[in-house]
PDB file of N, CA and C in Angstrom:
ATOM      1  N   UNK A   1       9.642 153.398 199.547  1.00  0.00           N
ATOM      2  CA  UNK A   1       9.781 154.827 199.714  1.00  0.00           C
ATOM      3  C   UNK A   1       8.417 155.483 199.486  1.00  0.00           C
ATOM      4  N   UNK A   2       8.127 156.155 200.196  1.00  0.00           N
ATOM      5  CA  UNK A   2       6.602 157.326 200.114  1.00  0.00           C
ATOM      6  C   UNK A   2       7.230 158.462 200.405  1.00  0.00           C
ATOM      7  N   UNK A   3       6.287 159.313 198.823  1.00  0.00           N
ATOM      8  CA  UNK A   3       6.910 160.498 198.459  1.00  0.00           C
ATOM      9  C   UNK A   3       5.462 161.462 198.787  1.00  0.00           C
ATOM     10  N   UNK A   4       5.470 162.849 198.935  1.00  0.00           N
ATOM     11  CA  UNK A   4       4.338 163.809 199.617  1.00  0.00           C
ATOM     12  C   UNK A   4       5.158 164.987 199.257  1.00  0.00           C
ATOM     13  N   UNK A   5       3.577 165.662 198.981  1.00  0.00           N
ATOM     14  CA  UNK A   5       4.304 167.087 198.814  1.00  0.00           C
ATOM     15  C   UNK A   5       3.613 167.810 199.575  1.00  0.00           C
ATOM     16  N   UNK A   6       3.694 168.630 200.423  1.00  0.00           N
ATOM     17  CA  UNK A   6       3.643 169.946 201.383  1.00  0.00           C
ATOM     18  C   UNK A   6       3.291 170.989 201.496  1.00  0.00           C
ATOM     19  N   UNK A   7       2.052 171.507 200.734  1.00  0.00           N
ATOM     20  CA  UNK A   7       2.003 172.993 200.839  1.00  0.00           C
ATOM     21  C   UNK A   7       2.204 173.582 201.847  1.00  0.00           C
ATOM     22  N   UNK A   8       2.654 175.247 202.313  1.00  0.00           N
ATOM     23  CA  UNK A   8       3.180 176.117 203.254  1.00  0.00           C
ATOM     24  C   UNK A   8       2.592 177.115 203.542  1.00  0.00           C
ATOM     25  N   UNK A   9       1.349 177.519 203.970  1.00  0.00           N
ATOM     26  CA  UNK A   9       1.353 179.020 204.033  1.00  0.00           C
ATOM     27  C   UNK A   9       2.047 179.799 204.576  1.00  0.00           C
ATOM     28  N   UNK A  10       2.487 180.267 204.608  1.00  0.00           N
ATOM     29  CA  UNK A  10       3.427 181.607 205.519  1.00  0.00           C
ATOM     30  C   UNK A  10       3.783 183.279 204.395  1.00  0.00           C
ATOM     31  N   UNK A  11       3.628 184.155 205.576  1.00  0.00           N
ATOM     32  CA  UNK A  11       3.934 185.345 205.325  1.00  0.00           C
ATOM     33  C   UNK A  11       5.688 185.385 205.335  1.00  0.00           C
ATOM     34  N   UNK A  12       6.334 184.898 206.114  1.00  0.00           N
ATOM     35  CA  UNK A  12       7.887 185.111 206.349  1.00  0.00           C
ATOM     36  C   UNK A  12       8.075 184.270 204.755  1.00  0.00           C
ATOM     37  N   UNK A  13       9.132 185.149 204.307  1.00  0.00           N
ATOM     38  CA  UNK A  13       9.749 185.235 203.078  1.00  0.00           C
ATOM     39  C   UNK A  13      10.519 184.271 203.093  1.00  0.00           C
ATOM     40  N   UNK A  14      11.162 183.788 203.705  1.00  0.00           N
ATOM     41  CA  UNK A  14      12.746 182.676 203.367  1.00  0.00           C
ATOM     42  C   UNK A  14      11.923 181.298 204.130  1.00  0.00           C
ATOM     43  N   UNK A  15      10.718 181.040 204.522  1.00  0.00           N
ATOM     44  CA  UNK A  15      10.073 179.715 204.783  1.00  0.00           C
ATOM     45  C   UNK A  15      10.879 178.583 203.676  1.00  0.00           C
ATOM     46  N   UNK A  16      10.914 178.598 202.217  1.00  0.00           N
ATOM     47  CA  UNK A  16      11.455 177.921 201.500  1.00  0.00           C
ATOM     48  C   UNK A  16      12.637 177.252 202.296  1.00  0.00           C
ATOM     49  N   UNK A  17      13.486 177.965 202.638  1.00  0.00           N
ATOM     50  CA  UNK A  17      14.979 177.913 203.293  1.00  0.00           C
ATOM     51  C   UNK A  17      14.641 177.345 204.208  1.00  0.00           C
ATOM     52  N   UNK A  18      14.150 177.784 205.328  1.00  0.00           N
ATOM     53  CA  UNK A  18      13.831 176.710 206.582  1.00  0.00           C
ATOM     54  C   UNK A  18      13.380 175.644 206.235  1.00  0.00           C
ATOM     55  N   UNK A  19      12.398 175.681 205.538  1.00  0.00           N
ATOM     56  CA  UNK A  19      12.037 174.020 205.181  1.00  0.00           C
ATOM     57  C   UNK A  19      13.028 173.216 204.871  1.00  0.00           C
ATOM     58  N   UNK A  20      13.598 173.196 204.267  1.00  0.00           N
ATOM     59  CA  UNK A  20      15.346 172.560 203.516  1.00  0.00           C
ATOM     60  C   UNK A  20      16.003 172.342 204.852  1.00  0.00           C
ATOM     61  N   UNK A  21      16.052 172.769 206.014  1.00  0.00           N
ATOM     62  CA  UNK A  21      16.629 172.637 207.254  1.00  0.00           C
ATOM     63  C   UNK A  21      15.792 171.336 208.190  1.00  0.00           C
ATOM     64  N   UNK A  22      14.652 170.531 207.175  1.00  0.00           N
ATOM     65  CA  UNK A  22      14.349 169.436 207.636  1.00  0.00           C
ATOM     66  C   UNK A  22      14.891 168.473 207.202  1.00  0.00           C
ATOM     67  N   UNK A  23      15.703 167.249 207.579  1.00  0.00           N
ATOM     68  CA  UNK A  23      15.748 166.219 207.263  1.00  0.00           C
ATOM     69  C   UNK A  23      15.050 165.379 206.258  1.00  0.00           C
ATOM     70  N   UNK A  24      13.992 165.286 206.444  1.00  0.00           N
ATOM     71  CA  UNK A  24      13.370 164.728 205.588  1.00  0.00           C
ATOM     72  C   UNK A  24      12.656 164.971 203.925  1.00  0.00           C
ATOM     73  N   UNK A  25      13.004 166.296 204.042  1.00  0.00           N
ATOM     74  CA  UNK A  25      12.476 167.424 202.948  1.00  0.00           C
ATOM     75  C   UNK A  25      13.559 167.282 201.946  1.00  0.00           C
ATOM     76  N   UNK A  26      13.320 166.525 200.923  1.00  0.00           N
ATOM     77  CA  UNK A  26      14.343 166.379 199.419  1.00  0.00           C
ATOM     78  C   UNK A  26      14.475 167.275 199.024  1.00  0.00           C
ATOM     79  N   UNK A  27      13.514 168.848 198.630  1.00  0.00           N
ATOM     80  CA  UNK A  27      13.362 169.367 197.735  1.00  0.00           C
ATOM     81  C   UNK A  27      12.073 170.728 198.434  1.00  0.00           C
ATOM     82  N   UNK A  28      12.430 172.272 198.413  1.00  0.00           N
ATOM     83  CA  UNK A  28      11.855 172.903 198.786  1.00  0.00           C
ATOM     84  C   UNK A  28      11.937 174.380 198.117  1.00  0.00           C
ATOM     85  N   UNK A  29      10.733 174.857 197.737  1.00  0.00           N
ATOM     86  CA  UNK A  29      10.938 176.157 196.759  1.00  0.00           C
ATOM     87  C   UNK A  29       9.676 176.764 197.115  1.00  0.00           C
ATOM     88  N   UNK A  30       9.954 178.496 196.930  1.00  0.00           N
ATOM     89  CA  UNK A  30       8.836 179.011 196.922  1.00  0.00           C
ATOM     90  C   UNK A  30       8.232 179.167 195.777  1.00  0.00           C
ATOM     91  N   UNK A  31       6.709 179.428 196.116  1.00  0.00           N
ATOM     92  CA  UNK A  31       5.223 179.974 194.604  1.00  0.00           C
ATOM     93  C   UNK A  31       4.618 180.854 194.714  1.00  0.00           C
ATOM     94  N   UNK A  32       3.814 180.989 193.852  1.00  0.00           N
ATOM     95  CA  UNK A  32       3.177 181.940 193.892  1.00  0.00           C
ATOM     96  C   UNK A  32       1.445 181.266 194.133  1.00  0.00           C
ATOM     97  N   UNK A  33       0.591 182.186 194.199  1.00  0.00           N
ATOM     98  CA  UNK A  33      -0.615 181.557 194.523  1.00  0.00           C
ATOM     99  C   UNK A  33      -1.190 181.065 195.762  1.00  0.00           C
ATOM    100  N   UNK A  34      -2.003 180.575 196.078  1.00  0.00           N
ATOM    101  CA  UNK A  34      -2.807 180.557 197.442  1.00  0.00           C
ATOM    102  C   UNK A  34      -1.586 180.043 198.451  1.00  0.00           C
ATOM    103  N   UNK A  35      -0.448 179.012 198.348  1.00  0.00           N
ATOM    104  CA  UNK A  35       0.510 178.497 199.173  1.00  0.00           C
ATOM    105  C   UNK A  35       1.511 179.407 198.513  1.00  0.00           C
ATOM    106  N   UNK A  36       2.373 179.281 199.945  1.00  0.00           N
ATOM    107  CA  UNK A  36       3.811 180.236 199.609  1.00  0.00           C
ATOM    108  C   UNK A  36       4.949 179.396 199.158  1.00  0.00           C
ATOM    109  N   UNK A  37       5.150 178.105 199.543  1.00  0.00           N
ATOM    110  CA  UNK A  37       6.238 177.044 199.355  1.00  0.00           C
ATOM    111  C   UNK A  37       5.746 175.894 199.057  1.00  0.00           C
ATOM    112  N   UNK A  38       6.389 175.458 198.473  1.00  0.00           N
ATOM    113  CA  UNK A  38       6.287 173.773 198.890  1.00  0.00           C
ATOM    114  C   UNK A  38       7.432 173.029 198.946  1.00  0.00           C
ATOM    115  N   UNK A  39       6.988 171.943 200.297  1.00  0.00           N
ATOM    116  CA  UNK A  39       8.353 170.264 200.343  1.00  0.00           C
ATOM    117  C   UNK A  39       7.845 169.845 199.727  1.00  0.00           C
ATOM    118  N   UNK A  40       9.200 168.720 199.193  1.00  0.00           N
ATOM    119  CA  UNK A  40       9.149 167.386 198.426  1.00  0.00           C
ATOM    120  C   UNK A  40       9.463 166.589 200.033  1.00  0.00           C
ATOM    121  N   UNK A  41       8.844 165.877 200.146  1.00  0.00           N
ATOM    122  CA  UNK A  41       9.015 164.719 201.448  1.00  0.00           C
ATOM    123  C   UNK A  41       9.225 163.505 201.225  1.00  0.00           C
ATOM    124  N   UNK A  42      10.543 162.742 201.171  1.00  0.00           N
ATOM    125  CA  UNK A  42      10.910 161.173 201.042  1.00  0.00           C
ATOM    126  C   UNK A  42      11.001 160.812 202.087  1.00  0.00           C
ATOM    127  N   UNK A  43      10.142 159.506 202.397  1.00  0.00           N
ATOM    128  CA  UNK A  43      10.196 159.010 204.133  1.00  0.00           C
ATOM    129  C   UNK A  43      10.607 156.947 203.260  1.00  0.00           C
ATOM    130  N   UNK A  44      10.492 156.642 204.263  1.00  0.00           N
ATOM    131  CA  UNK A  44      10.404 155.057 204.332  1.00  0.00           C
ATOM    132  C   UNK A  44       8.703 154.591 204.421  1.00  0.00           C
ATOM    133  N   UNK A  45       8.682 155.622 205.634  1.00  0.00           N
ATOM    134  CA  UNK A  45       7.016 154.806 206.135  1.00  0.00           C
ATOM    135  C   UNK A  45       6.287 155.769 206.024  1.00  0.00           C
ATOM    136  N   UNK A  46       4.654 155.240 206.013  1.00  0.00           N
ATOM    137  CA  UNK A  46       3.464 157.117 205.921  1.00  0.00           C
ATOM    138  C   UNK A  46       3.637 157.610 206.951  1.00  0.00           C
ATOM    139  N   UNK A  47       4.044 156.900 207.767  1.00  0.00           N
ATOM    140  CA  UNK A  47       3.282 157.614 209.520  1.00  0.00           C
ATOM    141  C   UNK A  47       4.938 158.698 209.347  1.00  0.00           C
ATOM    142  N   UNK A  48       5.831 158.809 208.881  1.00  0.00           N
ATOM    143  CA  UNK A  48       6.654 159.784 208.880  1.00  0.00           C
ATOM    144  C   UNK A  48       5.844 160.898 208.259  1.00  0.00           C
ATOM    145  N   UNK A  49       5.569 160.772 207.755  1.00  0.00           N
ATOM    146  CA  UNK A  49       4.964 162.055 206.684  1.00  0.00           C
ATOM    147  C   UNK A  49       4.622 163.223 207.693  1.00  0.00           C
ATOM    148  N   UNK A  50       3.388 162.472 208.433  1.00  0.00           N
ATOM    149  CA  UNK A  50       2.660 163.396 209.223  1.00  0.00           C
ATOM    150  C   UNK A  50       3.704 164.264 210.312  1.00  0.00           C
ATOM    151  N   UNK A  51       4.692 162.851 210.875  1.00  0.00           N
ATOM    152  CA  UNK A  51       6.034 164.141 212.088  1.00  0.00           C
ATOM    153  C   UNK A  51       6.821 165.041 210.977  1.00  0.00           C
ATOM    154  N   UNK A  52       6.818 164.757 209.631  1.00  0.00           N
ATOM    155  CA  UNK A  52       7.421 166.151 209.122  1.00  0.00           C
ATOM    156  C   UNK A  52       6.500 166.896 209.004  1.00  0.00           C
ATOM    157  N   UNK A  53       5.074 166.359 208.756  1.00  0.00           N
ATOM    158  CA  UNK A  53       4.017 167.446 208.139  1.00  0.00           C
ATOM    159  C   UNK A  53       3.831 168.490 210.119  1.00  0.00           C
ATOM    160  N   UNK A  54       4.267 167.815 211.357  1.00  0.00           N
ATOM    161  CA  UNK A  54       4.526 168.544 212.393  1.00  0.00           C
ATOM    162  C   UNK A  54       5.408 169.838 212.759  1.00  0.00           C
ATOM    163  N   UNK A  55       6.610 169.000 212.102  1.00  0.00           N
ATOM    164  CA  UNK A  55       7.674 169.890 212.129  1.00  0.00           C
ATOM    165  C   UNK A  55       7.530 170.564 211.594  1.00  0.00           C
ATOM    166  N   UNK A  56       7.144 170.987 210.649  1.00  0.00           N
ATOM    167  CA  UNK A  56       6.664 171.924 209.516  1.00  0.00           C
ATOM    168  C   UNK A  56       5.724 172.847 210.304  1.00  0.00           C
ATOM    169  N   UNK A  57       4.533 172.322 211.029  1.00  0.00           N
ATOM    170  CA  UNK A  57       3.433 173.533 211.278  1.00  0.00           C
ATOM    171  C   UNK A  57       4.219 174.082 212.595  1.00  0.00           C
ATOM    172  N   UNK A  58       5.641 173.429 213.308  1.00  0.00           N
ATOM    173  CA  UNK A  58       6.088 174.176 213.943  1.00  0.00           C
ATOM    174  C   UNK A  58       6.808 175.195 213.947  1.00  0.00           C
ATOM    175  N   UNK A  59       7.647 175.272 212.474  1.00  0.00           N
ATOM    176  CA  UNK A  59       7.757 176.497 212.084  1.00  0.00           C
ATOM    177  C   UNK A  59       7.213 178.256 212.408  1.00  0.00           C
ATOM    178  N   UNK A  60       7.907 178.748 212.972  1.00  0.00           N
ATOM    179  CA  UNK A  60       7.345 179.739 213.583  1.00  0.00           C
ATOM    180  C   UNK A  60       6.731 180.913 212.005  1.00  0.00           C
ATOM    181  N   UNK A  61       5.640 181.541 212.037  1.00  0.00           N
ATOM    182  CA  UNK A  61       4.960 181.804 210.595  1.00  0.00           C
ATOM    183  C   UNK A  61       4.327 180.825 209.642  1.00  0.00           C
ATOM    184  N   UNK A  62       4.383 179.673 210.108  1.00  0.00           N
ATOM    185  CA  UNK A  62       3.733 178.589 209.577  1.00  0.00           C
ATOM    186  C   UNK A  62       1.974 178.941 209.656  1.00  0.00           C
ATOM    187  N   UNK A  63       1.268 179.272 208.915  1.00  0.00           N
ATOM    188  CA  UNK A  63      -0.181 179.518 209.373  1.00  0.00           C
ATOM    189  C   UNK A  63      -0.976 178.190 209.200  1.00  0.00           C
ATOM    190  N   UNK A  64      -0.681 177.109 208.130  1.00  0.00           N
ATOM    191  CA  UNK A  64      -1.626 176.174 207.779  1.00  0.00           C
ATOM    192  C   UNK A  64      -0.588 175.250 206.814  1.00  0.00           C
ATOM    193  N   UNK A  65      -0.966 174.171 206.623  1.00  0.00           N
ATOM    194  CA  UNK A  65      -0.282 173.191 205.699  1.00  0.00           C
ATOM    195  C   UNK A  65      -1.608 172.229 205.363  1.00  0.00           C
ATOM    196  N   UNK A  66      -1.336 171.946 203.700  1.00  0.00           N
ATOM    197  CA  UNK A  66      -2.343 170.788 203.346  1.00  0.00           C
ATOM    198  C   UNK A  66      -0.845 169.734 202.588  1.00  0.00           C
ATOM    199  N   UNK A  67      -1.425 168.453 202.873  1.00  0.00           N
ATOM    200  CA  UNK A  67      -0.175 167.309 202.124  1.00  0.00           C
ATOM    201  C   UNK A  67      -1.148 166.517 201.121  1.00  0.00           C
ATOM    202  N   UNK A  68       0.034 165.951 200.705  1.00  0.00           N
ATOM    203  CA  UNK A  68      -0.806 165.366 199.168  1.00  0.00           C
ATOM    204  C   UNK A  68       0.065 163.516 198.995  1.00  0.00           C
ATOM    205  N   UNK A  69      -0.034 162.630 199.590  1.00  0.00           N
ATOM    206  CA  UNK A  69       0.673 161.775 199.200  1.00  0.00           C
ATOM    207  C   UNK A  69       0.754 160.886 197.997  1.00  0.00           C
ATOM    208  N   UNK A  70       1.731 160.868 197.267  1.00  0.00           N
ATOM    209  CA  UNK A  70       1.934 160.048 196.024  1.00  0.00           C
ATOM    210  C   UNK A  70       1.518 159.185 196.015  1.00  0.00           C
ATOM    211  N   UNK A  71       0.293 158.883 195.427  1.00  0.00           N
ATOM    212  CA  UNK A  71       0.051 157.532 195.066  1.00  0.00           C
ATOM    213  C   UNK A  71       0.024 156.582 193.664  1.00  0.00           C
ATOM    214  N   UNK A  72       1.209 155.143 194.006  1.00  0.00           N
ATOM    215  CA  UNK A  72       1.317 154.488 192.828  1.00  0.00           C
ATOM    216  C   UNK A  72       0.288 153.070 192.429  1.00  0.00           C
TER     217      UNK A  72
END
């Protein structure tokens, strides 16, 4: 299992919520500070990471995303 977390920029308020409407996204809440949200992302393989880290910048209000993958 490879775990990643997601920062979000976006101006639209309920981004948190849409994110949660991905499959792959365990875990999604908004913050405060330079990012507006962040996923928790559980995949099998890395190369998933990046088609959620897609789906994600397709989000309409999506301005930018940086990922961070867990490393053990």
């Amino acid at each position: 299992m490879v775990r990643a977390i997601i920062l979000v920029k976006s101006p639209k308020k309920l981004i948190a919520a849409r994110l949660k409407k991905i499959s792959c996204v365990s875990d999604s809440f908004p913050t405060s500070g330079q990012f507006d949200a962040i996923a928790v992302i559980d995949v099998k393989e890395l190369v998933e990471i990046k088609e959620a880290a897609t789906q994600i910048q397709k989000i309409s209000g999506v301005e930018r995303t940086e990922t961070m993958v867990e490393v053990q």
